[in-house]
Protein backbone atom coordinates (compact mmCIF):
# COMPACT_ATOMS: atom_id res chain seq x y z
CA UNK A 1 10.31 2.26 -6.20
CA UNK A 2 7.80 4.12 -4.52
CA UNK A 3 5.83 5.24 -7.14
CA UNK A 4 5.62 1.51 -8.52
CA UNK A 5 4.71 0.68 -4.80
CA UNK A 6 2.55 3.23 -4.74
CA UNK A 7 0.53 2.30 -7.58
CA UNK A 8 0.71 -1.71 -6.53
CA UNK A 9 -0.62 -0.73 -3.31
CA UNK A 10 -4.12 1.28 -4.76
CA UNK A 11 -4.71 -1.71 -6.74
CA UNK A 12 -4.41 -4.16 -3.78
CA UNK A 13 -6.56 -1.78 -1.60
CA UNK A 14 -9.48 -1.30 -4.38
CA UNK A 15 -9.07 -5.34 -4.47
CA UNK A 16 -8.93 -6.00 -1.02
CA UNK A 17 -12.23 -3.53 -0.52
CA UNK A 18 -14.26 -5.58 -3.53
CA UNK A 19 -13.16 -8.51 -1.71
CA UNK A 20 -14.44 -7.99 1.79
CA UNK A 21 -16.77 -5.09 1.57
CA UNK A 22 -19.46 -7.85 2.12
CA UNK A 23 -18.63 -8.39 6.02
CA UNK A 24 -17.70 -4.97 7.01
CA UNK A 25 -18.66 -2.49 4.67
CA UNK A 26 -18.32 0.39 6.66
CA UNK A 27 -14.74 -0.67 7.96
CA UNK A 28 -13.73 -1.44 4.38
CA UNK A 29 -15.16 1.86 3.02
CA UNK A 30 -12.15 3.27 5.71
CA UNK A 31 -9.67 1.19 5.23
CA UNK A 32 -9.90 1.77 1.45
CA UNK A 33 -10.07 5.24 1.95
CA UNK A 34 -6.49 5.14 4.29
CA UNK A 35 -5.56 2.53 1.64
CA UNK A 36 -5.47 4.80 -1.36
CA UNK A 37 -4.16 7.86 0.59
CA UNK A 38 -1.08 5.88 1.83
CA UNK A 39 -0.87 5.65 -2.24
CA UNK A 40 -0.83 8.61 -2.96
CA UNK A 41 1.24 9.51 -0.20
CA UNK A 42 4.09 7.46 -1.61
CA UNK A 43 3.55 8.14 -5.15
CA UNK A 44 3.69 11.87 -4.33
CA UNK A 45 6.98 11.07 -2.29
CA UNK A 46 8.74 9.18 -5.06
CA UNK A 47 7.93 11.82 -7.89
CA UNK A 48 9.56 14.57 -6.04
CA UNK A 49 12.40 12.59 -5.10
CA UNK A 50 12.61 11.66 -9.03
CA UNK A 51 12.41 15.42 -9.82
CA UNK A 52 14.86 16.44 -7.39
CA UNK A 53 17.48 14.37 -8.34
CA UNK A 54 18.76 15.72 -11.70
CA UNK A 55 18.27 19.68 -10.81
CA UNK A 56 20.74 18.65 -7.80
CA UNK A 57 23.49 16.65 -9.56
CA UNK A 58 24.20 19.39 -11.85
CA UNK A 59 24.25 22.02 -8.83
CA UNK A 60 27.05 19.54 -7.26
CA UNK A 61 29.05 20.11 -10.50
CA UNK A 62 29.15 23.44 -9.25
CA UNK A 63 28.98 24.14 -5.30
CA UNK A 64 28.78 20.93 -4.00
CA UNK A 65 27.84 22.21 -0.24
CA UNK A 66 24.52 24.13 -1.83
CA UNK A 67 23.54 20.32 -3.24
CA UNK A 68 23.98 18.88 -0.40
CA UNK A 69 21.78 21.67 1.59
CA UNK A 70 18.85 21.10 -1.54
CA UNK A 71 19.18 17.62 -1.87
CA UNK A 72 18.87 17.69 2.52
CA UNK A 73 15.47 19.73 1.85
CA UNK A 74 14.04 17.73 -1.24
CA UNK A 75 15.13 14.77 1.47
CA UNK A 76 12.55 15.85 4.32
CA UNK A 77 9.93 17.27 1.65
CA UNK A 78 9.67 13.32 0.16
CA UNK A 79 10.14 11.49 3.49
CA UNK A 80 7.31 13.71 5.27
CA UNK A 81 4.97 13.16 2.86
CA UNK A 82 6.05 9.25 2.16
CA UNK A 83 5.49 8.49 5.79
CA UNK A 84 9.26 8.11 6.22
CA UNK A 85 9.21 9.09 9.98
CA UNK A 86 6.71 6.15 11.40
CA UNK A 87 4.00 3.99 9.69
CA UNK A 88 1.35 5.99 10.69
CA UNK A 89 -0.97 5.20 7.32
CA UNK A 90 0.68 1.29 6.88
CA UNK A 91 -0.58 0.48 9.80
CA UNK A 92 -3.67 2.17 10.25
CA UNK A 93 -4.61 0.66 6.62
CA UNK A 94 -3.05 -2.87 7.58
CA UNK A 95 -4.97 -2.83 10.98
CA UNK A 96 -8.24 -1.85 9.56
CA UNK A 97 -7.92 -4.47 6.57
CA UNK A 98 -7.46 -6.89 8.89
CA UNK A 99 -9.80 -6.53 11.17
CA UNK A 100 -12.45 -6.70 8.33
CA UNK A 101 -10.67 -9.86 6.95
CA UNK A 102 -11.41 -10.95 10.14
CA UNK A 103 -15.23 -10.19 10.76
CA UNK A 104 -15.92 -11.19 6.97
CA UNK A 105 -13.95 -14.58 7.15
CA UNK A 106 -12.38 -13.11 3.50
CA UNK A 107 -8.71 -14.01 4.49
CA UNK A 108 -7.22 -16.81 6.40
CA UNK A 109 -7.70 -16.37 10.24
CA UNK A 110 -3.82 -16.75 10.71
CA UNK A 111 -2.84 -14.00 7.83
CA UNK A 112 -5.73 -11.38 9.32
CA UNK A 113 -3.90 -11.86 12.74
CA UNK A 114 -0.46 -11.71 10.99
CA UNK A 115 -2.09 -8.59 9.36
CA UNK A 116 -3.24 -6.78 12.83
CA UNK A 117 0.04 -7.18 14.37
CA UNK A 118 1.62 -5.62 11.63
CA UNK A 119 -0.43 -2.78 11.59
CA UNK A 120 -0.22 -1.97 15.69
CA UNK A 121 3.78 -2.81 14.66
CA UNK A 122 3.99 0.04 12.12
CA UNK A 123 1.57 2.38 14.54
CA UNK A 124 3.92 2.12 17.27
CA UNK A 125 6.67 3.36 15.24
CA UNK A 126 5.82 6.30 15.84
CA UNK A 127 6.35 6.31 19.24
CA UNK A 128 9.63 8.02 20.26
CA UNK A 129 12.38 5.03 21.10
CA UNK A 130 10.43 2.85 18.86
CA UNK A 131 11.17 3.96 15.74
CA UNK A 132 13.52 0.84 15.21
CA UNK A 133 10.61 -0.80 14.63
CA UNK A 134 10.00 0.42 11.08
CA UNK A 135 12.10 -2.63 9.92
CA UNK A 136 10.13 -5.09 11.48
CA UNK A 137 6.76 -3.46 10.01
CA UNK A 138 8.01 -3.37 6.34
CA UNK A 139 9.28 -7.17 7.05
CA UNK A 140 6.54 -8.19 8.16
CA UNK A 141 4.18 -6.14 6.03
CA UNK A 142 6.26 -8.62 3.32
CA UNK A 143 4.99 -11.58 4.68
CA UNK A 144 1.59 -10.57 5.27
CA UNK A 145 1.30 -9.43 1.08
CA UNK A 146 2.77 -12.83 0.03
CA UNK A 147 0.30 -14.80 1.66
CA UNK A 148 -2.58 -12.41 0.67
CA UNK A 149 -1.32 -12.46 -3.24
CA UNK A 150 -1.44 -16.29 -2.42
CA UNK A 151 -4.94 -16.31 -1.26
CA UNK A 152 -5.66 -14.05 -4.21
CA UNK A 153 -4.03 -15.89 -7.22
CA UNK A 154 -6.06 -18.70 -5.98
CA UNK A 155 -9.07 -17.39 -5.70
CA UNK A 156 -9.05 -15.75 -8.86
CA UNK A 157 -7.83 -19.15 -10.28
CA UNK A 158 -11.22 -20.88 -9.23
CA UNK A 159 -13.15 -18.71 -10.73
CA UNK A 160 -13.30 -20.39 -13.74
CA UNK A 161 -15.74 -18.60 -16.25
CA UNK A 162 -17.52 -20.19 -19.29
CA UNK A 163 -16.70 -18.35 -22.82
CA UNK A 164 -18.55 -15.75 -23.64
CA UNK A 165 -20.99 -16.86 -26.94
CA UNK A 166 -21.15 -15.25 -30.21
CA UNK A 167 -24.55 -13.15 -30.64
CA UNK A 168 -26.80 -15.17 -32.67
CA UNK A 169 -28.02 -13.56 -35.90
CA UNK A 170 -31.49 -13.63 -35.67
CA UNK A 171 -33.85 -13.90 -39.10
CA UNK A 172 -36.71 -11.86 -39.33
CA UNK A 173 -39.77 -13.10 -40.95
């Protein structure tokens, strides 16, 4: 799942930047930049995970305590470099994204806001005691990319575009 999410998430951040680079270019150039490295992040994260997985099942078929100890260290390996201890890149990305949907009038008032809370929600979670708090980021962070696929299905679906012609042959004299 993460490396689907992963590779979801670049796409929404490269369409997210084309959408609102026109209000806050600067801020978008960042947040797309935070975007794309929480995608990789979690891409990276899933693929070792994936790779781990097999070499360790066939250890346990012979010293199950020595999987357990590799399958511990793959474990840390993939959650440190998928964010798994605090939302540190989520909500940076979320917050910045926001804040430019907000300047640049490119997402509903209500889903930008929805959006900046999120983002200081998954920050936070960083914050020893407050770790708990990574649940309410991710189901939040759900809400907050339903309404933006919403608002981007239906732009996209008003954008109707006339067919392309057919080159016309031209005669030469």
């Amino acid at each position: 799942m993460y490396v689907f999410f992963g590779i979801l998430l670049a796409t929404l951040a490269l369409a997210l930047h084309d959408r609102l680079k026109a209000g806050a270019p600067a801020l978008m150039q960042v947040a797309t930049v935070v975007g794309v490295i929480w995608a990789g992040s979690l891409v990276a994260s899933g693929m070792i995970s994936n790779a781990g997985l097999a070499p360790t099942a066939a250890l346990y078929a012979v010293d199950p305590a020595q999987a357990a100890l590799t399958w511990q260290t793959i474990e840390t390996v993939a959650n440190g470099i998928g964010n798994a201890n605090g939302e540190i890149l989520g909500g940076v990305w979320m917050l910045l994204v926001s804040l430019a949907a907000l300047r640049s009038a490119g997402l509903p008032k209500a889903l930008s806001i929805l959006g900046l809370l999120t983002g200081a929600v998954g920050i936070l979670s960083l914050l020893p005691g407050l770790t708990d708090l990574v649940s309410l980021f991710g189901l939040s962070q759900l809400v907050w990319y339903v309404g933006v696929g919403i608002v981007l299905l239906r732009s996209n679906l008003g954008q109707v575009t006339a067919p392309a012609r057919p080159l016309q042959s031209q005669k030469l004299a």
